[in-house]
Protein backbone atom coordinates (compact mmCIF):
# COMPACT_ATOMS: atom_id res chain seq x y z
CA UNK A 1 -7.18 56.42 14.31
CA UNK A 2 -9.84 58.76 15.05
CA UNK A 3 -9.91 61.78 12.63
CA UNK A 4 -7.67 64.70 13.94
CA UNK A 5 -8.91 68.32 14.90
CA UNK A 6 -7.81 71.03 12.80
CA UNK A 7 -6.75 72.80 16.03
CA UNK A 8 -4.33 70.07 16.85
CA UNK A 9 -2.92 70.65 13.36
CA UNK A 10 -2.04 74.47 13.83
CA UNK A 11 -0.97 73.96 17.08
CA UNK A 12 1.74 71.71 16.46
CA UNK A 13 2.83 73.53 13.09
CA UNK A 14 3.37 77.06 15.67
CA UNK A 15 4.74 75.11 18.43
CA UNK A 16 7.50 73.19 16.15
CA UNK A 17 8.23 75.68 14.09
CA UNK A 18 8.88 77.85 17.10
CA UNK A 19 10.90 75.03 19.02
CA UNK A 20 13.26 74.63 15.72
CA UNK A 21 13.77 78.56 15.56
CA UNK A 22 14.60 78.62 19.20
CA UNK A 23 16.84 75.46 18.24
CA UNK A 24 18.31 77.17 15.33
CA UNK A 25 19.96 80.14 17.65
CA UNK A 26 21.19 77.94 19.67
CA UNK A 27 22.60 75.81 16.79
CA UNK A 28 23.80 79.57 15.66
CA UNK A 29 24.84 80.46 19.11
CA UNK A 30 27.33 77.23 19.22
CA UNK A 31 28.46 77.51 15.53
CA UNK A 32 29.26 81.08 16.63
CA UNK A 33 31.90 79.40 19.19
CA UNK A 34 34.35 77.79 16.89
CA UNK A 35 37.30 80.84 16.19
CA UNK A 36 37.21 78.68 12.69
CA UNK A 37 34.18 79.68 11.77
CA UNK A 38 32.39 76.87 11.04
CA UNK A 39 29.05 76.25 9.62
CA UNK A 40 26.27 73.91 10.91
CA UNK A 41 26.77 72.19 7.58
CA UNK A 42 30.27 71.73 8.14
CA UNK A 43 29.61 70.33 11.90
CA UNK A 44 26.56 67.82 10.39
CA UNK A 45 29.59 66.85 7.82
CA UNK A 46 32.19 65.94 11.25
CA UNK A 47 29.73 64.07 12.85
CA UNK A 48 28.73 61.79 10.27
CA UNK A 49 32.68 61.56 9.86
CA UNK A 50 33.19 60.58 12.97
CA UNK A 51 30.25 58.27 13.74
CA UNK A 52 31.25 56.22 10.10
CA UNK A 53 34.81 56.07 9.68
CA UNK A 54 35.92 55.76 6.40
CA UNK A 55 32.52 56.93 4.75
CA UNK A 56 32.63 57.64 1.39
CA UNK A 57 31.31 61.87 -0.11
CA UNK A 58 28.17 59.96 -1.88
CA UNK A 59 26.91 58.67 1.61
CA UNK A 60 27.74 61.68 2.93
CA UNK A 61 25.77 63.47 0.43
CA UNK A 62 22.70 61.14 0.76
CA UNK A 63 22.64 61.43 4.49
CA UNK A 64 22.52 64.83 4.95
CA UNK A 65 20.61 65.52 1.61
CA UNK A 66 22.94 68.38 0.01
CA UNK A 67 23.70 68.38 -3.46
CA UNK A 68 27.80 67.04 -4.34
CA UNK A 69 28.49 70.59 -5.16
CA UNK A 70 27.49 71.81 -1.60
CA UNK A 71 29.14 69.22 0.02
CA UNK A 72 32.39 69.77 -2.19
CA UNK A 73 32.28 73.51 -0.65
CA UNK A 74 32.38 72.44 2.84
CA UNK A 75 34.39 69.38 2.84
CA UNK A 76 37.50 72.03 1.01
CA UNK A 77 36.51 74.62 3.85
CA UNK A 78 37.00 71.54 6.33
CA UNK A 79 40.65 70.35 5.21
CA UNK A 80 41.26 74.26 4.60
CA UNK A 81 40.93 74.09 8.84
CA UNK A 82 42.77 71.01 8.69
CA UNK A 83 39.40 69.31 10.46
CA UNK A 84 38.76 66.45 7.94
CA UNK A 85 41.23 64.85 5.24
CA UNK A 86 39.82 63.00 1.85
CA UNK A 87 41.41 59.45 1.72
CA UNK A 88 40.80 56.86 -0.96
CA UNK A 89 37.94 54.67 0.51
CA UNK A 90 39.27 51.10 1.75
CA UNK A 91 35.85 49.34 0.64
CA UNK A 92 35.63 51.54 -2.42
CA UNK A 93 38.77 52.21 -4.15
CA UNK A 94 37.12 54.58 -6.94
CA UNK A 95 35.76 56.74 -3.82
CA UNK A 96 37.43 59.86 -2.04
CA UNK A 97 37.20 58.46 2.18
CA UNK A 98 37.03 61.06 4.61
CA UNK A 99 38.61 60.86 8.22
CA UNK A 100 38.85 63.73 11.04
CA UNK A 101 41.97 64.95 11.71
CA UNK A 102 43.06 65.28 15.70
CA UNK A 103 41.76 68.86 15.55
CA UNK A 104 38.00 67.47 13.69
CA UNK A 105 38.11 64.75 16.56
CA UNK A 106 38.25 67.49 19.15
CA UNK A 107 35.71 69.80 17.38
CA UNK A 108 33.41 66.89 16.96
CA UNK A 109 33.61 65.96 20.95
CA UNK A 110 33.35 69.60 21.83
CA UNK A 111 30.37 69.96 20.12
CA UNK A 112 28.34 66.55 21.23
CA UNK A 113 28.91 68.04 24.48
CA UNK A 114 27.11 71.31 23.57
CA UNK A 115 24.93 70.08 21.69
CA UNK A 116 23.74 67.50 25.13
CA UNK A 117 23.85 70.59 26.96
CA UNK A 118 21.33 72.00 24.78
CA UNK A 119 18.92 69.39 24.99
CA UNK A 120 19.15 69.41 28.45
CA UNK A 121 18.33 73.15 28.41
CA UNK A 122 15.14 72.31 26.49
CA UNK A 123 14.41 69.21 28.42
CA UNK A 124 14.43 71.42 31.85
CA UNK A 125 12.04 73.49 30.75
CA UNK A 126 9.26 70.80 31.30
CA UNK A 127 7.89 70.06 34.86
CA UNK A 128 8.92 66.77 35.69
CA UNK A 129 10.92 63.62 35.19
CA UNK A 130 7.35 62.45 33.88
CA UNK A 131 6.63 65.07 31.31
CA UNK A 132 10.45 64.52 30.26
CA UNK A 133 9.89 60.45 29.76
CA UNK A 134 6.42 61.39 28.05
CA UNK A 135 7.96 63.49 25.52
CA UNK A 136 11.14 61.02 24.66
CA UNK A 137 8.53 58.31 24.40
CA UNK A 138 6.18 60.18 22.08
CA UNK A 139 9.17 61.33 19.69
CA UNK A 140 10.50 57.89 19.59
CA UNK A 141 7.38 56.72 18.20
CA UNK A 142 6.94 59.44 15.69
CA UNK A 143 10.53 58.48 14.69
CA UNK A 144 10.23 55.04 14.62
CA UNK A 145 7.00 55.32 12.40
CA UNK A 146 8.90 57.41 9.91
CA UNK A 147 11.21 54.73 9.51
């Protein structure tokens, strides 16, 4: 690869840290919805919940890269809500599980949908279906190279 202007350097570090504050009110803005009160780490903690049944608080922890203590906090604010319950693990018995209650389930489904109605707030922004396939395509393989 060729070498990279400085330019092209500052310009990205504005534009995404602009993007992610704009992102972060409207992370705020849905957070702000729940009469639970619940926290963006709390929500990050349902989803993984829901997409890996039966996941155990270390995976948890890894995934979302928050100290056990942190985690601790907002798993007890969770079942204080009655949103998530701690189980013993079925593939590890010397592990606490965790599972969504019916009222995490509905939390969790409430919020993919706000959270796709987000993106497609920020995807409309851009001129065309083109623009919109450009940018998927160019995250992906940012992504993907990370990996």
């Amino acid at each position: 690869m060729n070498e990279i202007k400085q330019e092209y350097v500052d310009q990205l570090v504005s534009l995404v840290h602009t993007a992610l504050k704009h992102y972060k009110k409207y992370q705020t803005d849905l957070c702000a919805l729940y009469p639970q009160g619940i926290t963006s780490t709390e929500l990050s903690v349902i989803k993984i919940v829901h997409e890996k049944p039966d996941i155990i608080l270390k995976e948890v922890s890894n995934s979302l890269e928050i100290p056990g203590s942190t985690l601790t906090s907002a798993i007890d604010r969770l079942e204080h809500k009655n949103l998530i319950i701690r189980t013993v693990s079925k593939k590890n018995r010397h592990s606490y599980g965790l599972e969504l209650t019916e009222e995490g389930e509905k939390i969790n489904a409430e919020h993919e949908r706000e959270e796709r109605q987000i993106w497609y707030r920020i995807l409309s922004l851009l001129e065309s279906e083109q623009d919109i396939e450009s940018l998927v395509n160019l995250l992906t393989t940012i992504v993907n190279k990370f990996d």
